[in-house]
Protein backbone atom coordinates (compact mmCIF):
# COMPACT_ATOMS: atom_id res chain seq x y z
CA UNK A 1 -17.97 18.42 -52.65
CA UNK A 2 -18.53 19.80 -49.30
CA UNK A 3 -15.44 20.21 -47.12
CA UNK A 4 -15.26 19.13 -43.26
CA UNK A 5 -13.62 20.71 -40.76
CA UNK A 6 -10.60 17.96 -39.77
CA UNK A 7 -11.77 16.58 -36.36
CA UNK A 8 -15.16 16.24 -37.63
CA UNK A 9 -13.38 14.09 -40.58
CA UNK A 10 -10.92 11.79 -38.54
CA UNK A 11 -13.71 11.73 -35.86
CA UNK A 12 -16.23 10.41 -38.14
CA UNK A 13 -13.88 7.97 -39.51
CA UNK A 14 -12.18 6.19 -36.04
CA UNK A 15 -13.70 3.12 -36.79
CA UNK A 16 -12.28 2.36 -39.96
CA UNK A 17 -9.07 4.16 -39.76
CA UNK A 18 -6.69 1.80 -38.96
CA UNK A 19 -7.65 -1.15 -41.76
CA UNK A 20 -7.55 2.37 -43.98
CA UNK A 21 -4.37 2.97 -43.81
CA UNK A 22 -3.05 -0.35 -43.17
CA UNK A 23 -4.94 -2.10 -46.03
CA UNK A 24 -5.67 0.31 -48.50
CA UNK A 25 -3.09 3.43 -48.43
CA UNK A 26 -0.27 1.85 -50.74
CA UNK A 27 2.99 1.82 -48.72
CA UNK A 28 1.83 2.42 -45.41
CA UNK A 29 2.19 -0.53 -44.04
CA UNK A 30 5.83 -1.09 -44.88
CA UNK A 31 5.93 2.57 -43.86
CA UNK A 32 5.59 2.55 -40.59
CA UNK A 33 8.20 -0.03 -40.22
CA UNK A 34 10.31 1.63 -41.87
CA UNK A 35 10.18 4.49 -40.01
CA UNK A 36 10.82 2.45 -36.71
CA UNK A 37 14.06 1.51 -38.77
CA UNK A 38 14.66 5.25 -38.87
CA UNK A 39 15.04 6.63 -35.63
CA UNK A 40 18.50 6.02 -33.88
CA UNK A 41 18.51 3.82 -31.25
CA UNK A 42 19.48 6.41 -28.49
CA UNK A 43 15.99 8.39 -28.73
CA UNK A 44 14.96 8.93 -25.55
CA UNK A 45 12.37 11.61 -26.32
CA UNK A 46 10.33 11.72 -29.21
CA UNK A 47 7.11 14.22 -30.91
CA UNK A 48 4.77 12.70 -33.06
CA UNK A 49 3.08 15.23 -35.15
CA UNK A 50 -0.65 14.09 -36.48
CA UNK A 51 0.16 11.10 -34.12
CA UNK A 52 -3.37 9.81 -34.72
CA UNK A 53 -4.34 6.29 -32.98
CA UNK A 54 -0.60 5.61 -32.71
CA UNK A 55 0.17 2.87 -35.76
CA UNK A 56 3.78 4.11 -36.25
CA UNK A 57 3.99 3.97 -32.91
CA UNK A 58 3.46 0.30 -32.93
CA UNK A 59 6.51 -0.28 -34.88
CA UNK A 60 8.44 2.33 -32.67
CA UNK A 61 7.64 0.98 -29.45
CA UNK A 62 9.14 -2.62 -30.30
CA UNK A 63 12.49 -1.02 -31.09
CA UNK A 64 12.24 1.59 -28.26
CA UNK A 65 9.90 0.29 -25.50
CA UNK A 66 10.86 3.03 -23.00
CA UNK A 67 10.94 5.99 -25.20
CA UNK A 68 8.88 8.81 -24.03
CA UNK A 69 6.80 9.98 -26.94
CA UNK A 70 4.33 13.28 -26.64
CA UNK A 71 2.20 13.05 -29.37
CA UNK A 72 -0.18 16.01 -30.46
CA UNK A 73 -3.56 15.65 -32.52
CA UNK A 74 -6.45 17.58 -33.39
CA UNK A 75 -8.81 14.46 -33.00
CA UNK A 76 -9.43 13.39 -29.15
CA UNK A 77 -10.82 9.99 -30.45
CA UNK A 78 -7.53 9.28 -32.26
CA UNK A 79 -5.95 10.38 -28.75
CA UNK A 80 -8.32 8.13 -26.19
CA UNK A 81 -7.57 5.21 -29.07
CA UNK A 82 -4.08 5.52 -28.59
CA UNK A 83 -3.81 5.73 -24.78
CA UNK A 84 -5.77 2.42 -25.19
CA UNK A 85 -3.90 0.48 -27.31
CA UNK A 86 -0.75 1.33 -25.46
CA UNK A 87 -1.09 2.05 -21.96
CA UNK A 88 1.91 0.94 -20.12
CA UNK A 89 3.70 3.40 -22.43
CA UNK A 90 4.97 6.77 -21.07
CA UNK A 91 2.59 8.96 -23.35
CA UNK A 92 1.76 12.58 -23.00
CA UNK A 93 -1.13 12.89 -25.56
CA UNK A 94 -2.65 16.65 -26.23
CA UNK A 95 -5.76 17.49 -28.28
CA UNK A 96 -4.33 20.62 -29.96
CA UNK A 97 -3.46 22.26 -33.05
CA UNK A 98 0.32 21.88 -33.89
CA UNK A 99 0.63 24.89 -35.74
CA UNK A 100 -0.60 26.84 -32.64
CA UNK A 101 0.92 24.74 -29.88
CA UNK A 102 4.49 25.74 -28.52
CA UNK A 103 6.70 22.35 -28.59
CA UNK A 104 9.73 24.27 -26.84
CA UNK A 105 13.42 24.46 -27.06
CA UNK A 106 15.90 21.70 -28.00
CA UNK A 107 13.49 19.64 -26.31
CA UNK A 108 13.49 16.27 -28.19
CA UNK A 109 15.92 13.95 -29.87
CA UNK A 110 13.66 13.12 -32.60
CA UNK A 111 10.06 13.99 -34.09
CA UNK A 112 7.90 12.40 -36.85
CA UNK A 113 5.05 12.82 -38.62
CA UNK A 114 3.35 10.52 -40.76
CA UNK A 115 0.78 11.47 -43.40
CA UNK A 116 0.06 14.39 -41.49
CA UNK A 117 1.01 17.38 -43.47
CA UNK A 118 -0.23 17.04 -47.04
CA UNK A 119 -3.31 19.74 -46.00
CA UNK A 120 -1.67 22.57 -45.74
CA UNK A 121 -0.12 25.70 -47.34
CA UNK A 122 3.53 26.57 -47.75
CA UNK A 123 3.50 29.31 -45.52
CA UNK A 124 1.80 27.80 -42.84
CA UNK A 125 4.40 24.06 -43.31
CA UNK A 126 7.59 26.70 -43.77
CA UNK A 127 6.19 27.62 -40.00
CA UNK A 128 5.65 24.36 -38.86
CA UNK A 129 9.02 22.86 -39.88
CA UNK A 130 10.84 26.37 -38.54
CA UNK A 131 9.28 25.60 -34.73
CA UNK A 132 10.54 21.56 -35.32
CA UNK A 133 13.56 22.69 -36.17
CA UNK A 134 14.02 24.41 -32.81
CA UNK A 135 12.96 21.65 -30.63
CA UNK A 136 15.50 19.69 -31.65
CA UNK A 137 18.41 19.14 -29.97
CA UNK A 138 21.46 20.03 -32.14
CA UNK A 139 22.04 16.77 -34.36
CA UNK A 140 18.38 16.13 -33.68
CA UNK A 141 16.22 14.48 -36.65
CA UNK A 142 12.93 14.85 -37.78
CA UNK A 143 11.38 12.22 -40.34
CA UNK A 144 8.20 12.69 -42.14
CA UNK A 145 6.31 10.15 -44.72
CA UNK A 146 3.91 12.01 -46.77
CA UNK A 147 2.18 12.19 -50.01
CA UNK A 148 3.84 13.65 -52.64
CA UNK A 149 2.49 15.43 -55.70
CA UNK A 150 3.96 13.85 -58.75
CA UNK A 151 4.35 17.63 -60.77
CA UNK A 152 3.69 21.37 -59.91
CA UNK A 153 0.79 21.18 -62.25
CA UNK A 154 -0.64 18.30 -59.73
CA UNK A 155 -0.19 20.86 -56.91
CA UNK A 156 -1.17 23.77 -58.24
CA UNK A 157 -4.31 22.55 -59.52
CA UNK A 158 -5.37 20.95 -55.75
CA UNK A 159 -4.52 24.00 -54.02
CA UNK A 160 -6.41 26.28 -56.46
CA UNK A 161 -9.52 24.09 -56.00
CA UNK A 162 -9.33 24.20 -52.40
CA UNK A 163 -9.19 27.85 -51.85
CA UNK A 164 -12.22 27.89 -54.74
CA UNK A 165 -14.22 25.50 -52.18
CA UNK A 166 -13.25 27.35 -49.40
CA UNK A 167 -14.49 30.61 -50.99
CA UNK A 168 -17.68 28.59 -52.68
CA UNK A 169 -18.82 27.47 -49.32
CA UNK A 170 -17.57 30.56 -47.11
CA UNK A 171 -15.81 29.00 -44.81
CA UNK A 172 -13.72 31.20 -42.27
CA UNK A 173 -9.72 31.50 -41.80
CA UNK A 174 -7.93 29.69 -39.31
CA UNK A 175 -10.13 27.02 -39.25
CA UNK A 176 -8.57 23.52 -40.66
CA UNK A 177 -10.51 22.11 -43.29
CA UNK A 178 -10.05 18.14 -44.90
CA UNK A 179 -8.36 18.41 -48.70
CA UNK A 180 -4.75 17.09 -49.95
CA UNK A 181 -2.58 19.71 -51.40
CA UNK A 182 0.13 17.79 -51.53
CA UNK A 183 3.55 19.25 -52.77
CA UNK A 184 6.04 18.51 -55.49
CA UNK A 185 9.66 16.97 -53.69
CA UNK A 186 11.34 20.30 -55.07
CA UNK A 187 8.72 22.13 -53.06
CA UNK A 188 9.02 19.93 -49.77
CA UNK A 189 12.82 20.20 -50.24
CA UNK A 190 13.09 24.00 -50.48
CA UNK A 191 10.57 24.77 -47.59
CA UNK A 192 12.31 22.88 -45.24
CA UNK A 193 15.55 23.74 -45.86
CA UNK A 194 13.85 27.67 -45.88
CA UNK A 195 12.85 26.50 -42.09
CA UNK A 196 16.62 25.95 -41.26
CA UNK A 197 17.17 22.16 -41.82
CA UNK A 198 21.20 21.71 -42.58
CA UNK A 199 20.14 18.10 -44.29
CA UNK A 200 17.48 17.07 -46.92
CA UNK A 201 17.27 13.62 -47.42
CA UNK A 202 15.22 11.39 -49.65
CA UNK A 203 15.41 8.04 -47.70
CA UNK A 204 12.91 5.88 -49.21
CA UNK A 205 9.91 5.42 -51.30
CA UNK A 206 6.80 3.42 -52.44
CA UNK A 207 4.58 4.54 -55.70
CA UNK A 208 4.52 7.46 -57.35
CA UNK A 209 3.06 10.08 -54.75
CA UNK A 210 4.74 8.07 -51.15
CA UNK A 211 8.17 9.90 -50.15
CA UNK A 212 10.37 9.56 -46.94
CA UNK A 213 12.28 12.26 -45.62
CA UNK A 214 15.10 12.36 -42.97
CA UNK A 215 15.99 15.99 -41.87
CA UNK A 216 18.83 16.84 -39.50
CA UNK A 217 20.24 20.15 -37.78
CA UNK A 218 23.64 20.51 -36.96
């Protein structure tokens, strides 16, 4: 197996994306409406992490046409995609890395990421979820759908083989490769509460390795 860096992947991939995930990942579909069911009605501003070409958008926009979304992706075809498919919408769309970029202070009533996270170390999400945690207003939510792993065997196995690839092929740090490590829930659970989360909520779920989470501050 050869690993690619992650905009090569998604980049390679824009054509077939969307039927992807909306035909063969189990419990997207019904995911992304769900998440739409999610977010409170009085969202005004909204962060999409890993926002890709925009599908939960889709389902957000018919609840909350006017909601000002910034949505941040390593992929600038994902990002041209979704300026396209919704451009009446107020969208500020930038081509970053969102472990790197700053998002600010108590600066949105809501952000989301969907399927977005499950590549990544614990040190590195504990970050992540720390600096989401302090662009949120107080009261503020963030809701994530990822995949799951179903045991700690499961995850420790998947992020052992990735650093043994990542050694194998001597590829450098700080560069973001494609692989799933996925976590275990007791994992996801303590990391974000470790970030400063006052809620951890298990909302919904579809299969086996397909979790919903709603976190709050207070």
């Amino acid at each position: 197996m050869t690993l690619e860096e992650m905009s090569d992947f998604f980049t390679k991939r824009i054509e077939d994306y969307e039927e992807h995930m909306l035909t063969e990942v189990e419990g997207c579909k019904e995911g992304y409406m769900k998440m739409a069911e999610l977010i409170p009605q009085s969202t005004k501003r909204l962060l999409d992490l890993g926002c890709g070409t925009g599908l939960e958008l889709d389902e957000i926009f018919k609840k909350l046409p006017h909601v000002k979304v910034t949505g941040i992706d390593l992929t600038q075809a994902m990002l041209d995609k979704l300026r396209k498919r919704h451009p009446d919408k107020e969208l500020t769309l930038i081509n970053a890395n969102f472990f790197d970029y700053y998002f600010g202070i108590e600066a949105f009533d809501v952000v989301i990421s969907f399927q977005a996270l499950h590549h990544f170390s614990h040190e590195d999400k504990i970050a992540l979820y720390t600096k989401v945690c302090n662009a949120l207003i107080p009261n503020g939510i963030y809701i994530e759908c990822d995949y799951m792993a179903p045991n700690q065997e499961y995850e420790d196995f998947y992020y052992k083989e990735y650093e043994r690839l990542r050694a194998e092929m001597g590829l450098p740090d700080g560069v973001l490769y494609h692989y799933d490590t996925p976590c275990t829930v007791e994992n996801q659970i303590k990391m974000l509460l470790m970030a400063g989360f006052s809620k951890v909520n298990k909302v919904w779920q579809r299969e086996i390795l397909l979790f919903w989470w709603l976190q709050s501050t207070e």
